[in-house]
Protein backbone atom coordinates (compact mmCIF):
# COMPACT_ATOMS: atom_id res chain seq x y z
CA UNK A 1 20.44 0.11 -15.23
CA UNK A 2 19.04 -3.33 -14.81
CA UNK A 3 18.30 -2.59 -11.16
CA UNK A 4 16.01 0.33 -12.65
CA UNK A 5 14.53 -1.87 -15.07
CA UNK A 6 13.66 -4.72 -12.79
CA UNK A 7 12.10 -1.76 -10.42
CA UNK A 8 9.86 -0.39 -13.62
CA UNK A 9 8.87 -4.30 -14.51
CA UNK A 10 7.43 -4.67 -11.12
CA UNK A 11 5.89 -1.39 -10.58
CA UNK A 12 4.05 -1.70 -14.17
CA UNK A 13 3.24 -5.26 -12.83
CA UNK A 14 1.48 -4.15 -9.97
CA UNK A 15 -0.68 -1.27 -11.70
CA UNK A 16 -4.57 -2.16 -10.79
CA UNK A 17 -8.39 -0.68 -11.55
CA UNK A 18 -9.67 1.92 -9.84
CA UNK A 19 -13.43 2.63 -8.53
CA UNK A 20 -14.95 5.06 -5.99
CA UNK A 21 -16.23 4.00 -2.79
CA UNK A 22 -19.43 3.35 -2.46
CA UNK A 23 -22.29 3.74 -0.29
CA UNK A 24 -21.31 1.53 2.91
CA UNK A 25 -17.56 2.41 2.06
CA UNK A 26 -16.23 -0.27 -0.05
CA UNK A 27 -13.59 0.63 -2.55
CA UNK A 28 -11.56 -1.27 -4.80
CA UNK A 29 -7.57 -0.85 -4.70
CA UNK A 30 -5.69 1.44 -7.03
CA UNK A 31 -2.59 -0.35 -8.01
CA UNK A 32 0.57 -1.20 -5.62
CA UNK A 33 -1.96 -1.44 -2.65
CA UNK A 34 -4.24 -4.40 -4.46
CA UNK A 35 -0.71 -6.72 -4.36
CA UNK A 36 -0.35 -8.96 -1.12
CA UNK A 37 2.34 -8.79 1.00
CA UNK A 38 3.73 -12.21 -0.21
CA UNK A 39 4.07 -10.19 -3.32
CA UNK A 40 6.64 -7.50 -2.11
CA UNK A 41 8.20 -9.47 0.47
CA UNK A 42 9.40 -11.98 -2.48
CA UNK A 43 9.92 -8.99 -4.68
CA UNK A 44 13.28 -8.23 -5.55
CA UNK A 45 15.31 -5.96 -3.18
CA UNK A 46 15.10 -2.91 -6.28
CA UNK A 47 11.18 -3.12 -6.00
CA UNK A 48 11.11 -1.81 -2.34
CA UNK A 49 12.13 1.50 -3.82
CA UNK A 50 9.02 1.42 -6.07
CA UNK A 51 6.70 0.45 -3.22
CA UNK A 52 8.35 2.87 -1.23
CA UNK A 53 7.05 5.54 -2.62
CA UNK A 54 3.78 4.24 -3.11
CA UNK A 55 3.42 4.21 0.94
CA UNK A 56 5.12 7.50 0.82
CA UNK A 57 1.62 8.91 -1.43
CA UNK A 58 -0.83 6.97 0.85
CA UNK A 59 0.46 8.22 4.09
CA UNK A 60 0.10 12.07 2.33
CA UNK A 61 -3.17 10.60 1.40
CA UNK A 62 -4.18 9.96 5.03
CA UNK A 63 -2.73 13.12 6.01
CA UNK A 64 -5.41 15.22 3.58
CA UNK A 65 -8.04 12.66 4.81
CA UNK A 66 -7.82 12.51 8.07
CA UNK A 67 -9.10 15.05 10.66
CA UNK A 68 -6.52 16.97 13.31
CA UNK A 69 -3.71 14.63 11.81
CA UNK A 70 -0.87 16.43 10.40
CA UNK A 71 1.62 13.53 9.62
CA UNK A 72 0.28 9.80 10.37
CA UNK A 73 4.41 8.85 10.21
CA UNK A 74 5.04 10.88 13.34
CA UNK A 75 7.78 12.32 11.34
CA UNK A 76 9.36 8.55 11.11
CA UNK A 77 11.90 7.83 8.61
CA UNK A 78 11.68 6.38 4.96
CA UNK A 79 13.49 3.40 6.07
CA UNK A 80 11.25 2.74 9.66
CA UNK A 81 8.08 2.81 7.27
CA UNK A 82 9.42 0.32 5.51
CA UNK A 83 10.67 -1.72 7.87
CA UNK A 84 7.85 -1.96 9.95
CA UNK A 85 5.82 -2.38 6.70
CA UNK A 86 8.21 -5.30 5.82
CA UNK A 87 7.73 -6.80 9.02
CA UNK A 88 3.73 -6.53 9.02
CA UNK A 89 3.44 -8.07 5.59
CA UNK A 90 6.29 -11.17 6.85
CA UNK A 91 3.80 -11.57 9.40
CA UNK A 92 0.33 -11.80 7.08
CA UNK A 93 1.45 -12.33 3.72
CA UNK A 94 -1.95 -12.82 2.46
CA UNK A 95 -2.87 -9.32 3.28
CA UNK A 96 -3.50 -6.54 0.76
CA UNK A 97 -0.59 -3.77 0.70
CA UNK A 98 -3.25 -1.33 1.08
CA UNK A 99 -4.68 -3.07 4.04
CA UNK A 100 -1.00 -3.56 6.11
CA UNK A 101 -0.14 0.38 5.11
CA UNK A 102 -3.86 1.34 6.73
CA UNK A 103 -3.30 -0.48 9.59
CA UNK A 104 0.51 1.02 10.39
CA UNK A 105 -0.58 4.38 9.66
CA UNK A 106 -3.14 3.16 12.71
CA UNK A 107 -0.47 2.17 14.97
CA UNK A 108 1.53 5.05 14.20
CA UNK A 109 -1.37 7.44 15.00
CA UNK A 110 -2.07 5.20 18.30
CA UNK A 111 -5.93 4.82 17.42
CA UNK A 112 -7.22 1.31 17.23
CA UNK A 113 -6.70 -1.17 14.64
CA UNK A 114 -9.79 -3.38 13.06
CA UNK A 115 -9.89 -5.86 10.45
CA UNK A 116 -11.73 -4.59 7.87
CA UNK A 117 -12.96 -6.63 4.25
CA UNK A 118 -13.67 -3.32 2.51
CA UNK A 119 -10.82 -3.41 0.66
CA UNK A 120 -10.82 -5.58 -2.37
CA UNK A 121 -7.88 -6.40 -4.57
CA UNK A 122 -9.01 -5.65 -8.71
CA UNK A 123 -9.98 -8.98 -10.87
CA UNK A 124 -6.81 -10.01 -12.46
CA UNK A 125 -8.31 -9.39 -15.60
CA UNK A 126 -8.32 -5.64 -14.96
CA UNK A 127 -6.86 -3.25 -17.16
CA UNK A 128 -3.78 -2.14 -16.01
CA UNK A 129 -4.83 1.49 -16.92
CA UNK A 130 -7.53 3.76 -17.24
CA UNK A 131 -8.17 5.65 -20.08
């Protein structure tokens, strides 16, 4: 039960604004994604589940999205996701979730990675939710 708990706590802690893209394609982060790596890598172990998922909805994301791509995973595993996610953020931890899920979903698709500075993490004063 506490494990559960401690994986709602973080989830609910890592809820963000949302906002459209705009013209030149700049968007703001919806939730999980607008944490930093440091911030799940230090997580506890019970929060990986959480994030987990979160991955699991913005790789079906890129699926809709993208063009002739049926599955950006390549049919990988839960558990290779997140291990190569884990390893990624280990390796930037000041990059945005959302940013080091884009760019696996690049590798794992074999097109080209590029830094990009679209994506911007929510002011902290945010509200968690939109109503």
């Amino acid at each position: 039960m506490k494990t559960m708990i401690a994986a709602a706590a973080f989830a609910l802690s890592l809820a963000g604004a949302a906002s459209a893209a705009d013209a030149e394609g700049n968007y703001s982060v919806i939730g999980m994604g607008a944490r930093t790596c440091a911030d799940y890598t230090s997580a506890p172990a019970e929060a990986a589940m959480v994030v987990g998922v979160w991955v699991q909805g913005y790789m079906t994301a890129l699926n809709q999205a993208l063009p002739d791509v049926k599955d950006v995973t390549g049919g990988r595993t839960d558990q290779q996701l997140a291990d190569a996610l884990f390893s990624a953020c280990r390796n930037d931890p000041h990059m945005l979730l959302a940013d080091a899920s884009r760019e696996l979903a690049l590798k794992l698709i074999g097109k080209p990675g590029k830094k990009t500075a679209k994506a911007e993490a929510p002011a902290e004063a945010a509200p968690a939710l939109r109503r």
